[in-house]
Protein backbone atom coordinates (compact mmCIF):
# COMPACT_ATOMS: atom_id res chain seq x y z
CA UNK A 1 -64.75 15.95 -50.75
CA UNK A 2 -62.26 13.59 -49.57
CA UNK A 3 -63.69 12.93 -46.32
CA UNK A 4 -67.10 12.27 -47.86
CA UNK A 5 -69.25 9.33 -47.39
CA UNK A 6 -71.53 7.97 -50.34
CA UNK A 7 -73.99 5.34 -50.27
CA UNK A 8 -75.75 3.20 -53.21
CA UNK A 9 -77.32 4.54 -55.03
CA UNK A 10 -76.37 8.21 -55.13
CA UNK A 11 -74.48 9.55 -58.05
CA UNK A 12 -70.64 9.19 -58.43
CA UNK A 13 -69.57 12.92 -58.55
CA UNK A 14 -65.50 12.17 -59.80
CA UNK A 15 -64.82 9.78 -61.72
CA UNK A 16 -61.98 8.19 -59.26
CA UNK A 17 -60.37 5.58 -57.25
CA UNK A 18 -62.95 5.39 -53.98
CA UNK A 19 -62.30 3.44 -50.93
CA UNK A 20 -65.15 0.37 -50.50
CA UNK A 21 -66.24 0.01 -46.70
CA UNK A 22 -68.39 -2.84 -46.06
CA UNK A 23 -70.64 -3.63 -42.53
CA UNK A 24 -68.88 -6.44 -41.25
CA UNK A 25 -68.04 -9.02 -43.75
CA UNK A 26 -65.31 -7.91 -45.85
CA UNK A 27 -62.35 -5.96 -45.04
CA UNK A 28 -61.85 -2.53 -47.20
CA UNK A 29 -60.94 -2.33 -50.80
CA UNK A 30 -60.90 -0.15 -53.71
CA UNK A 31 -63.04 0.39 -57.03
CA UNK A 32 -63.04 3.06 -59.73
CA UNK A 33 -65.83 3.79 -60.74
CA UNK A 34 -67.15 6.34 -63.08
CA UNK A 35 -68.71 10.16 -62.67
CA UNK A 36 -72.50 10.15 -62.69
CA UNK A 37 -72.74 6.50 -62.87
CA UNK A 38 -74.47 5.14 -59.34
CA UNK A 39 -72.91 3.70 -56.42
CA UNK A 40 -73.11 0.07 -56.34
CA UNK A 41 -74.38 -2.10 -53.72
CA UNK A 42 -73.05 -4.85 -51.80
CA UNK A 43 -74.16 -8.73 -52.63
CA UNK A 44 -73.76 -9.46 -49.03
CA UNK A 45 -74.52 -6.62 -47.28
CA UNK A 46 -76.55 -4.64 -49.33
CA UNK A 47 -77.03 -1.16 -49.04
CA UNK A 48 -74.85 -1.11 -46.08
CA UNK A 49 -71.74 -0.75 -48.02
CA UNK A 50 -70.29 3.24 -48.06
CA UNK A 51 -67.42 4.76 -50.17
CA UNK A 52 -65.08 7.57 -50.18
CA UNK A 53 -63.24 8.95 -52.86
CA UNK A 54 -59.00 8.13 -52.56
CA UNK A 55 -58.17 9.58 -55.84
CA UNK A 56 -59.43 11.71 -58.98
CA UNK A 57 -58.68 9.85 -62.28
CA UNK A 58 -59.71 11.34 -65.52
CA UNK A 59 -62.65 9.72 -66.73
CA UNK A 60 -61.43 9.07 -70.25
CA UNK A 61 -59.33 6.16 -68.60
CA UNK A 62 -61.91 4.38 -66.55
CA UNK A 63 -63.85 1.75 -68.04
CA UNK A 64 -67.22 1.71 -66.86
CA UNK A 65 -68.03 -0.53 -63.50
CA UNK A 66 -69.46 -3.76 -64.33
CA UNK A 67 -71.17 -6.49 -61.51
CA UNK A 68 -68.39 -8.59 -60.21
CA UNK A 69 -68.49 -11.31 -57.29
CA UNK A 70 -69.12 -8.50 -54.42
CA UNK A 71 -70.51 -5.25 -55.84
CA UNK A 72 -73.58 -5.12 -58.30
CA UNK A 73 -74.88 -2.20 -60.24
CA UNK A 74 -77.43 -0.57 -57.77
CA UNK A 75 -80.78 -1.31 -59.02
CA UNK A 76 -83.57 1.11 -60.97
CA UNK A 77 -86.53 -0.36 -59.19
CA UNK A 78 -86.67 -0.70 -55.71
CA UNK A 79 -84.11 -2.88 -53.94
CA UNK A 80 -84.90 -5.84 -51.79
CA UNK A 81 -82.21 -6.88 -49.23
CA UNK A 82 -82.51 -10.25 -48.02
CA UNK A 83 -82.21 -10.74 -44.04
């Protein structure tokens, strides 16, 4: 699973550390994020943004992923990316 590629909006199957690969804007960084919480998206590029999992981490040591300046939870109704 390693070598997998998830997009907003799907389901986080580990809870781990997962490698943050944006379009064009931003160079590559990490977030932990939480099992069967959603992928976030991007607040510049939207649902462009992919991840890939780096690391397992046991889920009772992950606090749950909150908005920060460049990923926001992904969205229950439909999302609307600006051009």
């Amino acid at each position: 699973m390693r070598n997998q590629s998830f997009k907003p909006g799907q389901f986080v199957p580990e809870s781990g550390i997962y490698r943050v690969e944006h379009e064009r804007h931003r160079l590559m960084h990490e977030a932990t994020l939480l099992e069967e919480t959603r992928f976030p998206v991007c607040r510049k590029c939207g649902i462009a943004v992919r991840f890939s999992l780096v690391r397992i981490v046991e889920s009772r040591k992950i606090l749950p992923f909150r908005s920060n300046p460049i990923l926001i939870e992904f969205p229950e109704s439909p999302l609307v990316v600006a051009s």
